[in-house]
Protein backbone atom coordinates (compact mmCIF):
# COMPACT_ATOMS: atom_id res chain seq x y z
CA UNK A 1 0.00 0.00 0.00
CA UNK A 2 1.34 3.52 -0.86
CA UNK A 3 1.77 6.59 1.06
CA UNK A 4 -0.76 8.70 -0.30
CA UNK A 5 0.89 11.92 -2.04
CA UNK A 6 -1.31 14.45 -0.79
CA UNK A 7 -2.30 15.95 2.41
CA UNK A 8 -6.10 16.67 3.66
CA UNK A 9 -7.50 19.28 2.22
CA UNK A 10 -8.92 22.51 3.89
CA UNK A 11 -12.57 21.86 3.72
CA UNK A 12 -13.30 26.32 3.84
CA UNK A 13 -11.68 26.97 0.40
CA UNK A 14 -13.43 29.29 -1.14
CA UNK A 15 -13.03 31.12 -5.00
CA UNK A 16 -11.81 34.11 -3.61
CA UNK A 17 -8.72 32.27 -2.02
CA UNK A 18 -7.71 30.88 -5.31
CA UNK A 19 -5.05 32.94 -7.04
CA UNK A 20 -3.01 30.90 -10.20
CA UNK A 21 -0.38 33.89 -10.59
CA UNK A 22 1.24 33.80 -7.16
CA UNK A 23 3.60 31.23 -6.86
CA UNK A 24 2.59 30.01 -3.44
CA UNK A 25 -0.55 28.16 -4.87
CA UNK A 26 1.79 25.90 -6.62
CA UNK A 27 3.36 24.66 -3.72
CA UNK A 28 -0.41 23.77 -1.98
CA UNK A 29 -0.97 19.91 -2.10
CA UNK A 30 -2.24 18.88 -5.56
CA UNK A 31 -5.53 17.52 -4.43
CA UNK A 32 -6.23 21.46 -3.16
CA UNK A 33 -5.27 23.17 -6.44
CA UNK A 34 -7.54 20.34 -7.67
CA UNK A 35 -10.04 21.18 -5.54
CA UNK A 36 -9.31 24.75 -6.46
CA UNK A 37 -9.78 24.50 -10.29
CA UNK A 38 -13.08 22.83 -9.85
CA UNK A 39 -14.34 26.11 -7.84
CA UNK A 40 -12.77 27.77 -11.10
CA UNK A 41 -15.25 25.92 -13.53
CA UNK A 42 -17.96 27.05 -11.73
CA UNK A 43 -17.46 30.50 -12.53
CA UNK A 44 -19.58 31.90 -15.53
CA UNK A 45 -16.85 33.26 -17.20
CA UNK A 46 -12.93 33.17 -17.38
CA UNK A 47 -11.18 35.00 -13.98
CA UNK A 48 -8.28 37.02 -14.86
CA UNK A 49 -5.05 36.49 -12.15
CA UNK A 50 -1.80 38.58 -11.62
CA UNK A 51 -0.73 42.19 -11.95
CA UNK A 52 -1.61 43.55 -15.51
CA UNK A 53 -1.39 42.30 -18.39
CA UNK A 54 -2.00 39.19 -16.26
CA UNK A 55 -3.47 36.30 -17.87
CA UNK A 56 -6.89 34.77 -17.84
CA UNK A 57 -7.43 31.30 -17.31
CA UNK A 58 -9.06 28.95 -19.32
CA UNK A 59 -10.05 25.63 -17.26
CA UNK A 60 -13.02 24.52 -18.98
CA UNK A 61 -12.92 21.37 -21.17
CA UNK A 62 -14.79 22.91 -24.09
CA UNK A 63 -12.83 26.27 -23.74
CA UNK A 64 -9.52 24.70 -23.93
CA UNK A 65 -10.07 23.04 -26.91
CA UNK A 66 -12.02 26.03 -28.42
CA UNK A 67 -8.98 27.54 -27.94
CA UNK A 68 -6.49 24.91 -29.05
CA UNK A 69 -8.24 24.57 -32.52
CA UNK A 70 -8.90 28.15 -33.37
CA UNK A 71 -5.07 29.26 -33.38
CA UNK A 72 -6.49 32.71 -35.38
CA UNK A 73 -7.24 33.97 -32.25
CA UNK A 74 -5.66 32.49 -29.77
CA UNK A 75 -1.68 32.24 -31.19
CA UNK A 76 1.18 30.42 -29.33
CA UNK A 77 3.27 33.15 -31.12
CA UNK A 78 5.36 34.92 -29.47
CA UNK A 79 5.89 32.38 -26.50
CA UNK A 80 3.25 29.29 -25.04
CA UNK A 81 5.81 29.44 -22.00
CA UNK A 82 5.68 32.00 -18.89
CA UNK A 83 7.96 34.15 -19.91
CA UNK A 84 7.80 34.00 -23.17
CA UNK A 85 11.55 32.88 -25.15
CA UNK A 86 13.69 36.26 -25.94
CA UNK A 87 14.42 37.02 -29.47
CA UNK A 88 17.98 36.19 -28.47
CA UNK A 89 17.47 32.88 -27.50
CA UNK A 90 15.37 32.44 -30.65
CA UNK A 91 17.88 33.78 -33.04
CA UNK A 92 20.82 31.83 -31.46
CA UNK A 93 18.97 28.32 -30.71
CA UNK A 94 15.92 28.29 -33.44
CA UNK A 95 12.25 29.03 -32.59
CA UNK A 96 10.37 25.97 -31.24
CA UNK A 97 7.74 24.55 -33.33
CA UNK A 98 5.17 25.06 -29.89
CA UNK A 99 5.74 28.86 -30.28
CA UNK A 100 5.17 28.72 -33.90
CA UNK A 101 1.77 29.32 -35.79
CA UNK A 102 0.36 29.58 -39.63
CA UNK A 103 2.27 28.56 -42.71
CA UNK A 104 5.44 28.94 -40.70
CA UNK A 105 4.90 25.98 -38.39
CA UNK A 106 2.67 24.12 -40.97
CA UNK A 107 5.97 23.63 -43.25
CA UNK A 108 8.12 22.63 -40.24
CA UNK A 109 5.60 19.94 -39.27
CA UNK A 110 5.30 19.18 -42.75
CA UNK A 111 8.93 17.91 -43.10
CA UNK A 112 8.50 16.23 -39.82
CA UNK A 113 5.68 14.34 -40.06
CA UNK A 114 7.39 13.22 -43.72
CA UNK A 115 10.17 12.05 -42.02
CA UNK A 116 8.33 9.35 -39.83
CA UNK A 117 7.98 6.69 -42.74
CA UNK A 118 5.70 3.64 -42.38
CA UNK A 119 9.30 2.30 -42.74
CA UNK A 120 10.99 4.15 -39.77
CA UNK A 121 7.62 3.84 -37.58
CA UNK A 122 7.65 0.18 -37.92
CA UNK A 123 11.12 -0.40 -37.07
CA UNK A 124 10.92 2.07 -33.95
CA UNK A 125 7.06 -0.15 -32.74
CA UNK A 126 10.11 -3.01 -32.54
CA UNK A 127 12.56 -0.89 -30.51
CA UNK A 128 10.36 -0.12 -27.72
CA UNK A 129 9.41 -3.21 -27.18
CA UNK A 130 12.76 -4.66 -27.07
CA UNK A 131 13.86 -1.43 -24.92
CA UNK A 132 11.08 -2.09 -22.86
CA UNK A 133 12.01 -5.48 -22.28
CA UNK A 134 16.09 -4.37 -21.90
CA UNK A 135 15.01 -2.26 -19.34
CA UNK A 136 12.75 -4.69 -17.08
CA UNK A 137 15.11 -7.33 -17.27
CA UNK A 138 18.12 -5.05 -15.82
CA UNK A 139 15.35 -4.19 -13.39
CA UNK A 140 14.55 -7.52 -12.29
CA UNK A 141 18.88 -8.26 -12.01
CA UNK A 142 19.81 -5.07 -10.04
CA UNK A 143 17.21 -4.16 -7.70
CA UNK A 144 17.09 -0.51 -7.99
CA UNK A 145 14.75 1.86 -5.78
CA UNK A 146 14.25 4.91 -7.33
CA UNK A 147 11.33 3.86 -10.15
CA UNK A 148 11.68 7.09 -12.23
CA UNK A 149 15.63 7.09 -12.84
CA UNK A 150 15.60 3.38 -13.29
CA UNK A 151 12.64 3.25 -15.37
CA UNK A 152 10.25 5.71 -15.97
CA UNK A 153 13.27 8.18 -17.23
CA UNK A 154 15.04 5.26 -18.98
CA UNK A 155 12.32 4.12 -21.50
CA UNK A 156 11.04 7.31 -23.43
CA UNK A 157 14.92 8.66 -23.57
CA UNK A 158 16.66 5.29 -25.25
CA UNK A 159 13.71 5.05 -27.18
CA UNK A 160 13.84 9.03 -29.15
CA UNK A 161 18.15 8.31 -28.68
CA UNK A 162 17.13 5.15 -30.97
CA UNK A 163 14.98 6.49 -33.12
CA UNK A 164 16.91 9.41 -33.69
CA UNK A 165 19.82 7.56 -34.52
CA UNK A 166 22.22 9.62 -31.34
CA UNK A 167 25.33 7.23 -31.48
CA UNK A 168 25.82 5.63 -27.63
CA UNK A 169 29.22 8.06 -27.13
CA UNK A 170 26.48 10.83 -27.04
CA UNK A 171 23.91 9.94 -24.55
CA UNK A 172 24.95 9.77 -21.30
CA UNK A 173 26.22 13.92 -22.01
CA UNK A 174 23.04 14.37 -23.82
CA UNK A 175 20.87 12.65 -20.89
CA UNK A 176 22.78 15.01 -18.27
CA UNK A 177 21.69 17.69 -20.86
CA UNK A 178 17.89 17.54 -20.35
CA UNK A 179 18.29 17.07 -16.62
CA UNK A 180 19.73 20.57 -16.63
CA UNK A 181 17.61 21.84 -19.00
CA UNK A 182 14.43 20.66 -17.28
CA UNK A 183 15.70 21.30 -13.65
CA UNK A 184 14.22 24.76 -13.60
CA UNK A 185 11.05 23.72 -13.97
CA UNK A 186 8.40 24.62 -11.38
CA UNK A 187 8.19 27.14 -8.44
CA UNK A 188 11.33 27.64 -6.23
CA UNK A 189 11.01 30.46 -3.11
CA UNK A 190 8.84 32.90 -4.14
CA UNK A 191 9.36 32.79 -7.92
CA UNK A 192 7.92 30.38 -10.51
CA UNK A 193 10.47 28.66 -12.46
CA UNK A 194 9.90 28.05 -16.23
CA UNK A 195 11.16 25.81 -18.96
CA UNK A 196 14.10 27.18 -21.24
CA UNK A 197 16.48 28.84 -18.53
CA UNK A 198 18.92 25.74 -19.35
CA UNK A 199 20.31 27.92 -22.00
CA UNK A 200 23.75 26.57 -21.41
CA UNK A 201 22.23 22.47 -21.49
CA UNK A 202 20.70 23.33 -24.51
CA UNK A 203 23.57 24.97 -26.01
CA UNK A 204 25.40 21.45 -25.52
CA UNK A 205 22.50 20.22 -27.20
CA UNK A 206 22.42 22.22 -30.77
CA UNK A 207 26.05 21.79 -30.89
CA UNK A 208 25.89 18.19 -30.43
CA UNK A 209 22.62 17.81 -32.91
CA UNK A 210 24.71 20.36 -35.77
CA UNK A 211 28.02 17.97 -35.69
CA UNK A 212 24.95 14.73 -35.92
CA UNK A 213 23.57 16.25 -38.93
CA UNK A 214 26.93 17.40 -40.63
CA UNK A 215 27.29 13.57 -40.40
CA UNK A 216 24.16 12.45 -41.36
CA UNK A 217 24.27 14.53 -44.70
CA UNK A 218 27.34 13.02 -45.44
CA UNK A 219 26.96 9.67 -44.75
CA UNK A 220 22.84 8.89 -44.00
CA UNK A 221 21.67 6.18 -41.79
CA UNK A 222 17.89 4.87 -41.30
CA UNK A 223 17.44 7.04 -38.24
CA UNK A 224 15.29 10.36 -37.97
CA UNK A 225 18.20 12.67 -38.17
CA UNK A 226 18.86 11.46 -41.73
CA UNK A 227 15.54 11.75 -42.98
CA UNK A 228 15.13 15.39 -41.33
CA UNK A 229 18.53 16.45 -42.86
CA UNK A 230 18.46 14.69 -46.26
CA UNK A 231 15.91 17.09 -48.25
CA UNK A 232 13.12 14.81 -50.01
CA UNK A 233 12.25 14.89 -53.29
CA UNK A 234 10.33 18.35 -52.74
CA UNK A 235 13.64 19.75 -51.44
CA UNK A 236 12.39 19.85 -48.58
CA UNK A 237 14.91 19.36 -44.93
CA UNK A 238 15.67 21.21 -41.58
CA UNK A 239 18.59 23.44 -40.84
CA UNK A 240 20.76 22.21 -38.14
CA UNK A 241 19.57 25.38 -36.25
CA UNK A 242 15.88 23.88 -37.02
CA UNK A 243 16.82 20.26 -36.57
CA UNK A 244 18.94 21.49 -33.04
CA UNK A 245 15.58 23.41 -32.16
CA UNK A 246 13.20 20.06 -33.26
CA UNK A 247 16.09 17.75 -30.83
CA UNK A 248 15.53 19.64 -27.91
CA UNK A 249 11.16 20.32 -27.64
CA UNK A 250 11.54 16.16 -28.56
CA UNK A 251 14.02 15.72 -25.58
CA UNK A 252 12.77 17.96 -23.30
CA UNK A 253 9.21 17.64 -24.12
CA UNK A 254 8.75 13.84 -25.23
CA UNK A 255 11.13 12.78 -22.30
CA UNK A 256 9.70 14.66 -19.54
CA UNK A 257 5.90 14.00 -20.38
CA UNK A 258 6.64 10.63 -20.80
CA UNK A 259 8.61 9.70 -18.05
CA UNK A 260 5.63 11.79 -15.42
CA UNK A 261 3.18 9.99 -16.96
CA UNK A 262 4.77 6.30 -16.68
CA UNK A 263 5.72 7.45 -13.37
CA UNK A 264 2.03 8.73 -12.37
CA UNK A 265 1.28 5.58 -14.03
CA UNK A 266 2.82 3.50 -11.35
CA UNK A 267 1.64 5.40 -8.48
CA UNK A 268 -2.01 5.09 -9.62
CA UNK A 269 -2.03 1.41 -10.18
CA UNK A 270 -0.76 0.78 -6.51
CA UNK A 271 -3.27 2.55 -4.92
CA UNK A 272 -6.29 1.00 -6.99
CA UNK A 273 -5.02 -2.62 -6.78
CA UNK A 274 -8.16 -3.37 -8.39
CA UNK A 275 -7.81 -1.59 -11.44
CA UNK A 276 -4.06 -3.26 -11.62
CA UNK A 277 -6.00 -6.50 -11.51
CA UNK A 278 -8.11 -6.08 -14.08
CA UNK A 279 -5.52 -4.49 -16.19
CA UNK A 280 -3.28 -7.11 -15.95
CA UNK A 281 -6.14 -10.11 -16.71
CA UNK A 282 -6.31 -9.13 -19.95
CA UNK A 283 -3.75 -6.68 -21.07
CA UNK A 284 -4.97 -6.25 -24.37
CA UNK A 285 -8.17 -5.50 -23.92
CA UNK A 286 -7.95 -2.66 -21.34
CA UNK A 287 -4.35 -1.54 -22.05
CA UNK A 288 -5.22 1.38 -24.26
CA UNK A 289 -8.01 2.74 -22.06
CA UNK A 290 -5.44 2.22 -18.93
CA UNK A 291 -2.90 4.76 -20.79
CA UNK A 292 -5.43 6.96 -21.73
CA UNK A 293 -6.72 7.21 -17.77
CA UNK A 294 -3.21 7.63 -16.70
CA UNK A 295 -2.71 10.73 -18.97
CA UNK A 296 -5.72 12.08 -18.17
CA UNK A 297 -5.85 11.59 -14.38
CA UNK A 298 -2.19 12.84 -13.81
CA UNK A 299 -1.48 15.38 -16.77
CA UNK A 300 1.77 15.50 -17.45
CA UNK A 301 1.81 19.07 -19.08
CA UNK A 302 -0.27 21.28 -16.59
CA UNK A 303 -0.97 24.56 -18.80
CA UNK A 304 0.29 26.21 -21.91
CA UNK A 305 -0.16 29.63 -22.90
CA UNK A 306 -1.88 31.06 -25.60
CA UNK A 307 -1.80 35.57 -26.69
CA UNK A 308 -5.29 36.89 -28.18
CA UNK A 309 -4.80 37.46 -31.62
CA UNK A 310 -7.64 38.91 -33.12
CA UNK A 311 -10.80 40.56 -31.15
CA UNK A 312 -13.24 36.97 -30.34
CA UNK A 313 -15.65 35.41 -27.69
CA UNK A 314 -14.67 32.37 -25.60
CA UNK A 315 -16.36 31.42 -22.22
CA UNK A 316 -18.59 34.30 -21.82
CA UNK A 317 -15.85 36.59 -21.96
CA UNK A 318 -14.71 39.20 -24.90
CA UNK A 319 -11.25 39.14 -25.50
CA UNK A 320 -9.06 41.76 -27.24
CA UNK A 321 -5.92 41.48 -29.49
CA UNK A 322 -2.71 40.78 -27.07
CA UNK A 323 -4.72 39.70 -24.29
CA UNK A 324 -2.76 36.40 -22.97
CA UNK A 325 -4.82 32.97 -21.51
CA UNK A 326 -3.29 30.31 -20.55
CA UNK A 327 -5.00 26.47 -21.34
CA UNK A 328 -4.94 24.67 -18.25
CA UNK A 329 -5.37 20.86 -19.09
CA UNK A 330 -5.04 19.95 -15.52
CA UNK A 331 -8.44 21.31 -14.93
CA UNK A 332 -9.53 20.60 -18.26
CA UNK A 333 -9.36 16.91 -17.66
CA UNK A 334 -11.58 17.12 -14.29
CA UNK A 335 -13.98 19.16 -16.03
CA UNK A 336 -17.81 17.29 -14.62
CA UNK A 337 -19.48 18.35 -17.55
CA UNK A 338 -17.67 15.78 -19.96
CA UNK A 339 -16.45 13.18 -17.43
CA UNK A 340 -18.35 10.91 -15.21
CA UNK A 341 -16.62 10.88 -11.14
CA UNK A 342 -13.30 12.91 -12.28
CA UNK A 343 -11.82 11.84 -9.61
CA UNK A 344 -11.71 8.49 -9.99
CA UNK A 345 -8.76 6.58 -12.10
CA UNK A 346 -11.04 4.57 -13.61
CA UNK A 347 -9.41 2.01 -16.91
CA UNK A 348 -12.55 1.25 -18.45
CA UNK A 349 -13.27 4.96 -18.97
CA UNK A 350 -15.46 5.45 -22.17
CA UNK A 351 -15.45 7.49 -24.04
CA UNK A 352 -12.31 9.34 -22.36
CA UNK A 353 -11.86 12.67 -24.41
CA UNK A 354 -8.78 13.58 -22.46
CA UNK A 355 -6.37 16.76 -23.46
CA UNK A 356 -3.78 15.36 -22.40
CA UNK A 357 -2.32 15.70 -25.48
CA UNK A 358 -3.62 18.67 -26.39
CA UNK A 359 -6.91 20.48 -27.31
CA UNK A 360 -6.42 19.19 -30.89
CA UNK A 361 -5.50 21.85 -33.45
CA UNK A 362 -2.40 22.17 -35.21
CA UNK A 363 -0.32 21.77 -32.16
CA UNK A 364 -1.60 18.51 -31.20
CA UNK A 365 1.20 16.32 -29.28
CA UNK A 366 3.62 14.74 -32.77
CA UNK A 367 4.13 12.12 -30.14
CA UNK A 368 1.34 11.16 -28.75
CA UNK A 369 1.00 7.96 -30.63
CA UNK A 370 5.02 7.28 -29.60
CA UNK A 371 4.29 7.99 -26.17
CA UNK A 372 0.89 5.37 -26.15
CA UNK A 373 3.59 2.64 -27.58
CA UNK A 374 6.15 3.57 -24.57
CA UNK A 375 3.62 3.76 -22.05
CA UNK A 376 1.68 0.04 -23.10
CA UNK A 377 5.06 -2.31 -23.66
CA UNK A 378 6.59 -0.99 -20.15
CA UNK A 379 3.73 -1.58 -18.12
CA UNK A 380 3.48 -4.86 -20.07
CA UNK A 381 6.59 -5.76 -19.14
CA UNK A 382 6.21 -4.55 -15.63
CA UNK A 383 3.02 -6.66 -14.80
CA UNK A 384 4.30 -9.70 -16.38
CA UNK A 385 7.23 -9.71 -14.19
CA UNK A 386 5.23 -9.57 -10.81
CA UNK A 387 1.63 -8.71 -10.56
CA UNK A 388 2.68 -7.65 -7.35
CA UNK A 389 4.34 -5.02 -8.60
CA UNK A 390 4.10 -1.40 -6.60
CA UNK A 391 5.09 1.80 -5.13
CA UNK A 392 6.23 1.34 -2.02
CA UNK A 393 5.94 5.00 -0.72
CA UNK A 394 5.20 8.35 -1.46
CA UNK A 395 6.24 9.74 -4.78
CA UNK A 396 8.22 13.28 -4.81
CA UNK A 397 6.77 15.87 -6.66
CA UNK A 398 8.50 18.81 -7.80
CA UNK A 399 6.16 22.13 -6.84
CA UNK A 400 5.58 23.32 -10.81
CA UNK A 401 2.76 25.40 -12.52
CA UNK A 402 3.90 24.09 -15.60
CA UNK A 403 4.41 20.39 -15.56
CA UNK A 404 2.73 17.35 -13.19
CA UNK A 405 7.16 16.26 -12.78
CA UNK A 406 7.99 13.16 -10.50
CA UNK A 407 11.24 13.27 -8.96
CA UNK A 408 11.84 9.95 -7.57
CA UNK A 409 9.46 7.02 -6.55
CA UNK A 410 10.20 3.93 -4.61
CA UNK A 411 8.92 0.88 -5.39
CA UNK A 412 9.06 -3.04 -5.46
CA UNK A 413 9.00 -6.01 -8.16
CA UNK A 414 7.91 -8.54 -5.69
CA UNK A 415 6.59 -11.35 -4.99
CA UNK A 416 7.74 -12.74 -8.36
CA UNK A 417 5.29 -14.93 -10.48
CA UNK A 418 6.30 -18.59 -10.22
CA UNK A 419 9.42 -19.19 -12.06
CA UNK A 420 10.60 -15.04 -12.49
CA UNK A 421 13.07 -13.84 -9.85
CA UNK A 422 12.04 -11.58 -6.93
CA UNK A 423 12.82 -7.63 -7.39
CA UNK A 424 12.66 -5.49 -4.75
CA UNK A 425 13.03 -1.87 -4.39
CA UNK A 426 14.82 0.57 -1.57
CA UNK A 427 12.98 3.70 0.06
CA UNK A 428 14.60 6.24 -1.37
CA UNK A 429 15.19 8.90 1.33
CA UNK A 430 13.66 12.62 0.66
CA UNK A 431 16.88 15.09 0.85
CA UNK A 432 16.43 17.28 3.50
C-alpha cells in the first residue's frame, strides 16, 4: 500500500482564495489546487489572475479546446511558455515549433511528419518493445529503488536516442543535458520557475545535434536525423539550427511527459489494486483505455499559454488582441461536464476525451502515438514480471505550474510470479 501523495485538504476553500499567478498556490498539495480548479469551472466566465497584463485562465474542457483549434485567435506566437523565449534565445537556438503558428509551423511539421515513414515507424514499434524489455530485465537483475531514474526516465529517452539515430558516445552527455535543462522547472522560493532557462544544457545540445547532422548529410543512416537532414524529393529538410531546435522540444518535451506519466502511471495502479488487476487479466483488452486514464488523471503538461490574436468570444468573456490565456489541461481533464466521477482513475473509462495531449488543433502532441507505444510495452513488461508489482511510498513531486514532474518514486517487483526472480526496491530517502 502507498503513502498517499497528498495531504487533507482545507474543507473552507473558497473562489476568492484561489489565485493561479502567485507562486505560493503551486506549492499547496495537488488535491487542493484540484479542488481549487473545480471552484474555477464554476465561474460563468474566465477570472483574470496577476498584476496587468496578467493572464486569464481557461479551465473549462470545451474552452480549452475552443482555444487549441482556433489558433487565429488564440496564437502560441510569441511564446506558449511563462515568460515567453527572448528574441535572443530564438535567433541563437531556433524558434520551437510550440511557439510557432500559420504557414510557418505548418511547413516545419510538414517535413517532420514526412520524415516518420511507415518504414521508420515500424522499425521504432520493434525498438520499444525490445527497450522495454532491456530495461525490465536489468530491473529484475539489479534491484534498484528509485522507479523514475531506473525506469520511468530510462524508457522514453533510449527510445527518441534510438529512433533518432544519437550514437551511444552521445547519450549519457546528452541525458545530463535535459536534466539541466528541465531542472528549472516549477516554483522555487517565491518565484515560478519556467522551462528554457537551461540555455547553457541546450547549447550542448544544438552543438551536439549540428556535428549529428553534418554527419548524417554526409553519410545517412535509417534514423530520424537522416531523414530530417536529407531534403526529399520536394527539397524539402531542416537546418541544423531547425533540426537542433526540433532535438531539444523532442528531448525535453517527449522525455519529460513521458517519463511523469509512466511514473504517475505506477503510483495510480498501486493505490487502486483493483484496477491493476483487471488491467493485468487481460492486457490487451484494457491496455489502451489504462494509458489513456493515466494521462488524463495525472497530466503530465499542466498549462500552456496562448496571446489573443484577433478581437473573439470564448467562455462568456470578450477578449481583445494581445490579451494572454493560458489552457490549463489539468483542470480541463476534471472538467464534470464531460467526465463521469473525475476523480476516480477509472481504466474502463469510455469514451475518455482527455487533453492530455492537447486540445487538438495544429499543435496537437507529434508524439502522442510514440508515447501510447512507450507507455503500453513498459507496463506490459512490468506486470508480467510480478503482478505484485508497486510503489512502495510516497512519490516526490517537484512544486511546478507548468508540468505534473515526478522526482523519484520507490517501489518493489515482488513477490515474483512462479518461475521469475524476486525484485525489490529501496525507500529512497527525501533530501532534506
Amino acid at each position: 500500500m502507498t503513502v498517499p501523495m497528498q495531504a487533507p485538504v482545507s474543507t473552507a476553500l473558497t473562489v476568492d482564495d484561489v489565485d493561479l499567478a502567485d507562486p505560493s498556490f503551486w506549492r499547496l498539495p495537488r488535491a487542493q489546487r484540484l479542488r481549487s480548479f473545480a471552484l474555477l469551472r464554476q465561474e460563468a466566465a474566465p477570472r483574470h489572475f496577476g498584476s496587468e497584463p496578467g493572464f486569464y485562465a481557461l479551465v473549462k474542457h470545451a474552452d480549452v479546446q475552443e482555444a487549441s483549434r482556433t489558433p487565429g485567435n488564440f496564437a502560441s506566437a510569441p511564446g506558449v511558455t511563462t515568460p515567453e523565449p527572448a528574441a535572443w534565445a530564438k535567433a541563437v537556438f531556433g524558434n520551437s515549433m510550440v511557439n510557432m503558428d500559420g504557414a510557418e509551423h505548418a511547413a516545419l511539421r510538414k517535413i517532420v511528419a514526412r520524415a516518420f515513414t511507415p518504414r521508420l515507424l515500424a522499425a521504432a514499434e520493434d525498438n520499444v518493445r525490445e527497450v522495454a524489455h532491456r530495461i525490465v530485465a536489468e530491473v529484475v537483475r539489479d534491484r534498484p529503488g528509485d522507479f523514475v531514474a531506473s525506469v520511468a526516465s530510462r524508457m522514453p529517452f533510449e527510445v527518441i536516442c534510438d529512433l533518432m539515430g544519437i550514437p551511444p558516445v552521445y547519450r549519457r552527455q546528452i541525458a545530463r543535458r535535459v536534466d539541466e535543462a528541465s531542472q528549472n522547472v516549477g516554483v522555487k522560493r517565491s518565484r515560478l520557475r519556467v522551462p528554457g532557462r537551461g540555455l547553457h544544457a541546450l547549447a550542448h545540445m544544438q552543438w551536439m545535434m549540428a556535428r549529428l547532422a553534418r554527419e548524417r548529410r554526409r553519410r545517412p543512416a535509417d534514423d530520424l536525423v537522416s531523414a530530417l537532414v536529407c531534403a526529399d524529393i520536394d527539397g524539402e529538410a531542416l537546418t541544423a539550427r531547425q533540426l537542433g531546435a526540433f532535438f531539444s522540444l523532442l528531448l525535453v518535451a517527449g522525455v519529460e511527459t513521458t517519463r511523469n506519466a509512466i511514473a504517475h502511471g505506477l503510483v495510480l495502479l498501486s493505490d487502486h489494486p483493483e484496477q491493476r488487476e483487471l488491467l493485468a487479466s487481460d492486457f490487451d483488452r484494457y491496455a489502451d483505455g489504462a494509458m489513456d486514464e493515466v494521462v488524463r488523471h495525472s497530466t503530465p503538461i499542466i498549462q500552456f499559454r496562448r496571446t489573443v490574436r484577433t478581437a473573439c468570444a470564448l467562455g462568456g468573456r470578450e477578449f481583445v488582441p494581445g490579451e494572454k490565456v493560458v489552457l490549463f489541461y489539468a483542470s480541463a481533464n476534471r472538467d464534470e461536464r464531460v467526465f463521469d466521477d473525475p476523480d476516480a482513475f477509472d481504466i474502463t473509462r469510455n469514451p475518455n476525451p482527455h487533453l492530455g495531449y492537447g486540445g487538438g488543433g495544429p499543435h496537437y502532441c507529434l508524439g502522442a502515438h510514440l508515447a501510447r507505444q512507450e507507455m503500453r510495452a513498459i507496463f506490459h513488461e512490468l506486470l508480467t514480471v510480478s503482478s505484485g508489482l508497486r510503489a512502495t511510498g510516497a512519490a516526490e513531486l517537484i512544486d511546478s505550474s507548468f508540468d505534473n514532474r515526478v522526482k523519484s518514486l520507490p517501489f518493489a517487483c515482488g513477490p515474483a510470479e512462479q518461475g521469475r526472480p524476486r525484485c525489490e526496491g529501496g525507500v529512497v530517502e527525501r533530501p532534506q
